[in-house]
Protein backbone atom coordinates (compact mmCIF):
# COMPACT_ATOMS: atom_id res chain seq x y z
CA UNK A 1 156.58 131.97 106.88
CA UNK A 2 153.57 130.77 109.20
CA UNK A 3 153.48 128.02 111.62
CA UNK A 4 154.34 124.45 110.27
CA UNK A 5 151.50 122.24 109.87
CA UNK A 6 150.73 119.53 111.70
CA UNK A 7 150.93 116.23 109.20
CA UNK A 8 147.69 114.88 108.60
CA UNK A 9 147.55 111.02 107.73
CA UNK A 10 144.72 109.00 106.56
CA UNK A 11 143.83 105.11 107.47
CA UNK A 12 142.63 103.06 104.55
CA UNK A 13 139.16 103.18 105.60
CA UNK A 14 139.17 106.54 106.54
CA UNK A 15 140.20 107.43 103.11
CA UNK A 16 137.62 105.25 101.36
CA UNK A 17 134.89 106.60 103.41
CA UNK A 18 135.69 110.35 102.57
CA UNK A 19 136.11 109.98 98.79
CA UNK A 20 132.97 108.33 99.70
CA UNK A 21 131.51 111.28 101.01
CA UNK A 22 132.96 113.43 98.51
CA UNK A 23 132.00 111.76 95.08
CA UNK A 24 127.84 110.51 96.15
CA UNK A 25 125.85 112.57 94.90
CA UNK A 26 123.23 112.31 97.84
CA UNK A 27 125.72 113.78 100.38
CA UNK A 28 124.97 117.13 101.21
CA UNK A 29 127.62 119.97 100.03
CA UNK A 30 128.47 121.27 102.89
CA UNK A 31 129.68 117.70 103.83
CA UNK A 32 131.16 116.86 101.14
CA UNK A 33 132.92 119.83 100.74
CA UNK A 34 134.26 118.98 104.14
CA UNK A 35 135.37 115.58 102.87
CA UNK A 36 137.29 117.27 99.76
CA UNK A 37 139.63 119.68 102.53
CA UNK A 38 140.25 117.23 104.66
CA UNK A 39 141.42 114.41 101.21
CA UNK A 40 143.59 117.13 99.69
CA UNK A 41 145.46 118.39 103.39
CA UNK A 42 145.99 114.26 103.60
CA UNK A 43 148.22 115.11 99.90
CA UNK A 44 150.56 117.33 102.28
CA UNK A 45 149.55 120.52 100.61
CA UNK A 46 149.43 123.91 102.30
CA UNK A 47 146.27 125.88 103.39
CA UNK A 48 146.51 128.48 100.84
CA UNK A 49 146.57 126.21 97.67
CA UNK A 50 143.70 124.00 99.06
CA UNK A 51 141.47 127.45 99.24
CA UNK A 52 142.19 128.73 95.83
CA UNK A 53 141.38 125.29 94.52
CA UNK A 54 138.07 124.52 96.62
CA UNK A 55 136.89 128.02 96.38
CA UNK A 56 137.01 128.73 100.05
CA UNK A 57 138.72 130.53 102.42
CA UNK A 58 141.88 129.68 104.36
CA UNK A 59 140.39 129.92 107.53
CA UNK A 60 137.85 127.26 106.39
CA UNK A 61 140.53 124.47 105.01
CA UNK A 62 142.18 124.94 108.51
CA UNK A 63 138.97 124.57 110.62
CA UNK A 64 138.32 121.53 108.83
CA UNK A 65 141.94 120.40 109.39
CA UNK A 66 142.16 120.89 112.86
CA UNK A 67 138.72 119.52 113.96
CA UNK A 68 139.71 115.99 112.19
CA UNK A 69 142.98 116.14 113.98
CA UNK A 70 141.06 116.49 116.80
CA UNK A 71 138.09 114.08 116.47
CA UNK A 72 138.65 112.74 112.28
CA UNK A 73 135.36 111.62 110.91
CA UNK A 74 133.58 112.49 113.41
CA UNK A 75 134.80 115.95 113.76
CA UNK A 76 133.43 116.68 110.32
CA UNK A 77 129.80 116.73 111.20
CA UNK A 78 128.05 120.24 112.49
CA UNK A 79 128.85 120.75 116.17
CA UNK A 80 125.60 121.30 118.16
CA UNK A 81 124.38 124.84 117.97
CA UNK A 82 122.87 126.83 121.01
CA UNK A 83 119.19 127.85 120.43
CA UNK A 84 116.38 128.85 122.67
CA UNK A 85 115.44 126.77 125.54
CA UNK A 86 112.36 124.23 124.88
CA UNK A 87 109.25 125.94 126.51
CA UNK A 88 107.77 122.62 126.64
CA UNK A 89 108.38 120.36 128.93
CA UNK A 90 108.18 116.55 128.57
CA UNK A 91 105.68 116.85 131.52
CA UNK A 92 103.67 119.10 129.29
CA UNK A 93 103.80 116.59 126.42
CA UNK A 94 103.08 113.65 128.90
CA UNK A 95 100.14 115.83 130.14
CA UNK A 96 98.69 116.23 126.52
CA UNK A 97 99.11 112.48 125.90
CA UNK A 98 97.95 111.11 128.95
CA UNK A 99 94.57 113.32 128.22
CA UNK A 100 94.07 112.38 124.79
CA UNK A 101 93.84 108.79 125.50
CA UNK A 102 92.17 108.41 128.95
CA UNK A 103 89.99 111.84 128.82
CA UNK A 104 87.46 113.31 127.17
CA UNK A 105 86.05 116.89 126.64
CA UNK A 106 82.91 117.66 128.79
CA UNK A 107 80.93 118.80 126.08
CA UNK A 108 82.17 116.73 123.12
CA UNK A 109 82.91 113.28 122.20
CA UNK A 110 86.53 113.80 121.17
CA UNK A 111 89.44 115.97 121.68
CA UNK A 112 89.83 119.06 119.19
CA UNK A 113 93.02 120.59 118.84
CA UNK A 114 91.14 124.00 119.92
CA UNK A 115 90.00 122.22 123.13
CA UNK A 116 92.59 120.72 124.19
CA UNK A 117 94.72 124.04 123.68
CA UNK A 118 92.46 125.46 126.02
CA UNK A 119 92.28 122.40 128.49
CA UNK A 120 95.83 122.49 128.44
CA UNK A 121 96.84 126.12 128.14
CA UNK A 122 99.22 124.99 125.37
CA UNK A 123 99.48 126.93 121.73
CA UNK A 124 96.89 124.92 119.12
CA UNK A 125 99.88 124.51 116.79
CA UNK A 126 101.93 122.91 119.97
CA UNK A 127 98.87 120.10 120.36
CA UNK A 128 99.47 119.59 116.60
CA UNK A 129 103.02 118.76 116.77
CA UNK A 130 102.63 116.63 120.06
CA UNK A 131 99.57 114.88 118.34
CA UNK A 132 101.42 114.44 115.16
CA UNK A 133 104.61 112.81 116.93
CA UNK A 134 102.58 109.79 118.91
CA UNK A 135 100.01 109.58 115.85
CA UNK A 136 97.42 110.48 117.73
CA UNK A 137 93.99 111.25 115.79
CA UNK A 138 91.19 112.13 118.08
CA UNK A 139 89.03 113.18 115.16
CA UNK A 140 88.88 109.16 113.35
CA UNK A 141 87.12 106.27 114.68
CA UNK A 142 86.24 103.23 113.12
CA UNK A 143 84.18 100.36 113.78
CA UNK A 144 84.82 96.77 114.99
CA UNK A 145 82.48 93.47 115.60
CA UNK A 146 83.75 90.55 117.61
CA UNK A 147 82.63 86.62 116.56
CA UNK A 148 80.30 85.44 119.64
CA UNK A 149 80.51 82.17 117.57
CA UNK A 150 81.16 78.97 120.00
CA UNK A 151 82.72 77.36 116.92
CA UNK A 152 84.75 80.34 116.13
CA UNK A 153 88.36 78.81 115.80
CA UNK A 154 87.37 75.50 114.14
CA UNK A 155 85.54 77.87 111.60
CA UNK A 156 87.94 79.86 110.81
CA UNK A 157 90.46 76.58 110.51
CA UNK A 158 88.69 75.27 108.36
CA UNK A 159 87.68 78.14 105.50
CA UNK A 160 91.77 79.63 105.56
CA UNK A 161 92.72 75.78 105.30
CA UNK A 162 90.05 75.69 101.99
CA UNK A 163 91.80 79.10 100.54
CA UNK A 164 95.50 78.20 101.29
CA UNK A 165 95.51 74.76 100.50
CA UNK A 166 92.43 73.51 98.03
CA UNK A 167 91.18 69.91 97.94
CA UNK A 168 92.26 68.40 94.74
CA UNK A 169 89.56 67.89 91.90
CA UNK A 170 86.94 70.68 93.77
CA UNK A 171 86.23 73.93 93.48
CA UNK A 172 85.93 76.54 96.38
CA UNK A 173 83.58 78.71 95.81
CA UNK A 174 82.79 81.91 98.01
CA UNK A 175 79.19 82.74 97.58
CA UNK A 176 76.75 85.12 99.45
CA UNK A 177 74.18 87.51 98.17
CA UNK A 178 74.79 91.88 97.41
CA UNK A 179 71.12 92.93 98.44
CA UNK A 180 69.26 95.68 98.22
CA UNK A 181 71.23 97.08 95.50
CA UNK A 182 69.16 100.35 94.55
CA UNK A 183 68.64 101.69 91.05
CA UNK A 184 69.81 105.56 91.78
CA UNK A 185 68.92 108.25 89.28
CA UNK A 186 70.92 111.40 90.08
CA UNK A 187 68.25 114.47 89.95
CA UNK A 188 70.22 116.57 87.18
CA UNK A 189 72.70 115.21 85.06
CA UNK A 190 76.28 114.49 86.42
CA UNK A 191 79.19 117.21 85.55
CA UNK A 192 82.13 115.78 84.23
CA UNK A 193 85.82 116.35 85.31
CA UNK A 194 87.74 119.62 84.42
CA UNK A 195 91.06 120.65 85.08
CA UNK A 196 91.26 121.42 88.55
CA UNK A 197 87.45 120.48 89.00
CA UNK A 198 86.26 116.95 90.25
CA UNK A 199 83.21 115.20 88.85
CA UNK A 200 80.02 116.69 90.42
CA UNK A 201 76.66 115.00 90.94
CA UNK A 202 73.65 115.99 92.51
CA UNK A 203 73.25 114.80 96.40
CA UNK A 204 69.69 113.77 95.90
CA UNK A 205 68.37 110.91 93.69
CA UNK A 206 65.21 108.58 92.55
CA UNK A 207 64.95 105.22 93.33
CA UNK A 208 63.63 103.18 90.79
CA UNK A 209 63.53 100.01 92.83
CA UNK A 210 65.97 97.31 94.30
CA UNK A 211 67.50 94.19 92.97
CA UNK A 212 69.96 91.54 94.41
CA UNK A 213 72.98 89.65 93.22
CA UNK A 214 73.85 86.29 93.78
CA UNK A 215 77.22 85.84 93.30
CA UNK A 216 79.92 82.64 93.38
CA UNK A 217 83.73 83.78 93.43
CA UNK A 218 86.19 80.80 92.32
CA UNK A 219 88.69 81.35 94.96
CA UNK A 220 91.43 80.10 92.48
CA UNK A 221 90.75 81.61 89.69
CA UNK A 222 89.26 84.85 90.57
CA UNK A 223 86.10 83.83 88.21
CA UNK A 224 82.71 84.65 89.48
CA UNK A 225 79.31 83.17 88.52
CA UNK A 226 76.66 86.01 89.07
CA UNK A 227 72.96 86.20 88.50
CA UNK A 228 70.31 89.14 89.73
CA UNK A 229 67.28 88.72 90.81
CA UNK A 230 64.43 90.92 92.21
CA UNK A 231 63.62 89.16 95.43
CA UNK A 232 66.06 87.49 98.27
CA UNK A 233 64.65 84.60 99.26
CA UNK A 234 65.38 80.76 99.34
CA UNK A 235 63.57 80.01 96.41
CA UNK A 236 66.11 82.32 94.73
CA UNK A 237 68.51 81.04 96.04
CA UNK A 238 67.80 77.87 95.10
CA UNK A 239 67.77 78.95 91.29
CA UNK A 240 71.63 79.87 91.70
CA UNK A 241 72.45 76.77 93.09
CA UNK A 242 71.13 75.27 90.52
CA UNK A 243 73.50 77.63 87.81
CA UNK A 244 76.46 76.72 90.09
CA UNK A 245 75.48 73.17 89.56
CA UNK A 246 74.99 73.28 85.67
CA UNK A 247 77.96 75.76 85.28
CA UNK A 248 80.57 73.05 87.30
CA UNK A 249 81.96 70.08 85.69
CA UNK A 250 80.39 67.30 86.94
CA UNK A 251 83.51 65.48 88.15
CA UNK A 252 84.61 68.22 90.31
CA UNK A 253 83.73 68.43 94.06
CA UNK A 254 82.38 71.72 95.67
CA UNK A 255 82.73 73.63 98.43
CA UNK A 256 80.88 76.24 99.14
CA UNK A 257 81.84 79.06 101.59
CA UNK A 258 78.52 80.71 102.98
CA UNK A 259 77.33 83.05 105.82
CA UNK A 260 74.82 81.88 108.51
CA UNK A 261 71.62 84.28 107.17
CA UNK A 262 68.40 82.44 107.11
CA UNK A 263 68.05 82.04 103.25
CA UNK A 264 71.24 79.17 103.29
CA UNK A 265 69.42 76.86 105.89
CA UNK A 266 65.91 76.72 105.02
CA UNK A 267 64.41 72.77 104.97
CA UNK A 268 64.68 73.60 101.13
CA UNK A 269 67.75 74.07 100.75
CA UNK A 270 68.96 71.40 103.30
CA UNK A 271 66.99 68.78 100.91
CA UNK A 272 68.58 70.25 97.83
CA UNK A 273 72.07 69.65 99.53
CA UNK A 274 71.40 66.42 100.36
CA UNK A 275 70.47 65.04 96.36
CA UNK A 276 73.49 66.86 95.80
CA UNK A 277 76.60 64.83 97.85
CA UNK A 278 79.32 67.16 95.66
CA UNK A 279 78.27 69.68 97.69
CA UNK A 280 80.24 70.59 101.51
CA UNK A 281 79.16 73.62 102.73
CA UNK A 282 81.27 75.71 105.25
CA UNK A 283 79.68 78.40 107.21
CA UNK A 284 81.38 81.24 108.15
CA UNK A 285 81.69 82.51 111.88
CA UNK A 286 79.04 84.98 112.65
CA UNK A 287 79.44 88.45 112.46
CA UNK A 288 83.08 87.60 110.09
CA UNK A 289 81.85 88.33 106.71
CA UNK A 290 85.24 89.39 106.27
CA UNK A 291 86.50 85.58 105.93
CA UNK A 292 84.49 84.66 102.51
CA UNK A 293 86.59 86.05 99.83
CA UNK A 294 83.38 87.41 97.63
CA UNK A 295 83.04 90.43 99.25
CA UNK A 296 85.79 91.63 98.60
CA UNK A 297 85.10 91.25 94.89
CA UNK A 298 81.46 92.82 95.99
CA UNK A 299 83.46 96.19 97.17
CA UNK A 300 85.39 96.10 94.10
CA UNK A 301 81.91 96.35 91.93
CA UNK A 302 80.94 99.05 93.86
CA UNK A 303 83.58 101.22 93.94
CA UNK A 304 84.38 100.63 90.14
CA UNK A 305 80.66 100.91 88.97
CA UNK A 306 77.92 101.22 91.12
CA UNK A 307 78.64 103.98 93.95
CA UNK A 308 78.93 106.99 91.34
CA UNK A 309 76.48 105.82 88.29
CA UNK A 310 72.82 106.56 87.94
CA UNK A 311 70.38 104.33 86.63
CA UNK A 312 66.95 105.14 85.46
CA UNK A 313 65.58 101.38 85.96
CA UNK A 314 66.07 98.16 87.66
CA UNK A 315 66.70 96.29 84.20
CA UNK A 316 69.97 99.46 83.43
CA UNK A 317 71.84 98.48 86.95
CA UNK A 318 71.33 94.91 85.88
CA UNK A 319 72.67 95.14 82.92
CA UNK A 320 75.95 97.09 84.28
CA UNK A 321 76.42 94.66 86.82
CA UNK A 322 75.78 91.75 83.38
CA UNK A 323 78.04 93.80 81.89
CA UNK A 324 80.98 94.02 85.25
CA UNK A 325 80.89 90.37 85.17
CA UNK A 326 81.56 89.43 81.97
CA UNK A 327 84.40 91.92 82.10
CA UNK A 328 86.02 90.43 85.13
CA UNK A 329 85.79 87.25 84.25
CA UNK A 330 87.50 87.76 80.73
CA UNK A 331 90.45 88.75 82.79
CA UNK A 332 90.04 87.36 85.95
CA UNK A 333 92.42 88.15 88.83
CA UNK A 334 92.36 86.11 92.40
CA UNK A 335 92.35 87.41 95.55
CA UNK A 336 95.46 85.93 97.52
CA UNK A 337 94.58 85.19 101.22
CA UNK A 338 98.25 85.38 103.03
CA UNK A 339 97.30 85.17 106.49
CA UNK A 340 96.77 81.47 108.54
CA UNK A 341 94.30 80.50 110.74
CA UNK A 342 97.17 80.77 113.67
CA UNK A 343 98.20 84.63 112.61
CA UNK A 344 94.28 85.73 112.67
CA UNK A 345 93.85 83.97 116.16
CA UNK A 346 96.94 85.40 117.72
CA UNK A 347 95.40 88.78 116.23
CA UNK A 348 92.06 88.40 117.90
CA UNK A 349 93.48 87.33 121.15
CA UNK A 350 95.70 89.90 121.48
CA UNK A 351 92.89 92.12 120.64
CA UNK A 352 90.65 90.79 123.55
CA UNK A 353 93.37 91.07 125.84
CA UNK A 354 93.68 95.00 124.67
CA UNK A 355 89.60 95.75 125.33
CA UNK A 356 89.61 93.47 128.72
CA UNK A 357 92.22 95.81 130.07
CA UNK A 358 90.68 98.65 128.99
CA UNK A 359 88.51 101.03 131.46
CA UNK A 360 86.45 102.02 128.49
């Protein structure tokens, strides 16, 4: 006969959250397997029949019954399971930490996972882990330049103010200059792309000589005026000015965001600006080229047709960058600025505040 078995009763919830279990398909088997015991012992049927159905054993269906008489959905999940003890401590791991950030090797610039194994006496692989757990990367560094700009915050009010909110009738324009761009001719000719095989160029070049863009970036619209020429001086860029003015509607104010190099503020330029009223220029902070819009469009031409071309003149890389133009302005796409004056301040102060408490 057996022993009687205890009656096992369901709540509402507790029923819809194991047919739950039991009919998602992301719930693991074993789980849901769990789920379909424990639903089918609620039904008042014996041990035996819920095996032969399920596939299991009847020492299974009454495991699974007695733990959720004992502890119900929670007595479902896997009970913790002994293993070896941790041979790392959380002083160890502390230890590792500490040393990665307020350390460094004697005869290197940065931590390795080799030395600080050895600094440590901890398994490579172990530093690995550890490292990988607090995102730690000793072997990355990247570069940073704080404004020294009196006029810093004003500055930068006023240029995100121009790309999140636009004057009416104007145009703001984001202009600076890409110089120096160098006509490369790869040595041997470039290998294309296989399967499994990346495109391969030579590491040496010839330079056939240097030219530099002048380029004007509708912050709107994501259209850019753009003219090369071979020398970067004022006189140039007085000769773009000039193709911003004739390319403009004459009814339409502009404002033009610039950077503080020499070329933007010679007595020339000044005098042009001042026969030209429609014009309001707003400099950019120094050492923030990263506020005027353009070069990120710049950093877009490279990437997508300069860095890995070659060029056998001067007049070829002109004409690709021609050619790059008139391509992104026939479908033009803007560059969004989402971040306010206030969220970039907050970000720079609480970046001082970081490097004035640091020792380094």
């Amino acid at each position: 006969m057996g022993r009687p078995l205890v009656e096992l009763t369901l709540t509402d919830d507790e029923r819809s959250e194991l047919r739950g279990w039991a009919r998602r398909p992301t719930t693991a088997q074993a789980h849901a397997l769990r789920a379909s015991i424990v639903l089918a012992c609620s039904d008042g049927r014996s041990n035996g029949e819920i095996a032969n159905e399920l596939g299991v054993t009847r020492q299974t269906v009454g495991k699974w019954r007695q733990r959720f008489l004992e502890n119900r959905l929670d007595g479902l999940a896997d009970a913790p399971r002994p293993g070896t003890p941790r041979t790392i401590t959380d002083e160890d791991i502390e230890r590792v930490i500490a040393k990665a950030l307020e350390q460094r090797p004697k005869d290197a610039t940065h931590w390795s996972t080799r030395s600080m194994a050895e600094a440590t006496g901890l398994s490579q692989s172990s530093i690995s882990r550890i490292w990988r757990a607090f995102s730690l990367q000793p072997h990355r560094s990247e570069t940073f330049k704080l404004s020294n700009d009196p006029l810093f915050v004003g500055k930068v009010r006023d240029i995100v103010g121009l790309y999140m909110n636009p004057p009416d009738k104007a145009l703001v324009l984001c202009v600076d200059e890409k110089s120096q761009m160098q006509a490369l001719e790869r040595t041997q000719p470039l290998l294309p792309m296989r399967p499994g095989v990346p495109e391969r160029r030579t590491h040496d070049y010839v330079r056939h000589g240097t030219t530099t863009l002048f380029a004007a970036l509708d912050a709107k619209t994501g259209k850019v005026i753009g003219k090369c020429y071979r020398r970067h001086r004022a006189t140039e860029f007085l000769k773009f000015m000039r193709l911003i003015d004739e390319s403009i509607p004459a009814n339409l104010d502009v404002h033009l965001i610039l950077d503080n190099y020499a070329t933007h503020k010679t007595p020339q330029v000044r005098r042009w600006l001042a026969r030209h009223p429609r014009f309001h220029v707003h400099y950019t902070p120094t050492y923030a080229s990263w506020i005027n819009l353009v070069e990120s469009w710049f950093a877009v031409l490279t990437n997508r047709r300069l860095r890995r071309s070659s060029f056998t003149s001067t007049r070829q890389l002109e004409a690709a960058v021609a050619a790059y133009l008139d391509s992104s302005n026939d479908a033009p796409t803007p560059f969004q600025w989402t971040k306010s004056a206030d969220d970039i301040l907050d970000s720079v102060k609480r970046f001082c505040v970081q490097t004035s408490d640091s020792d380094h």
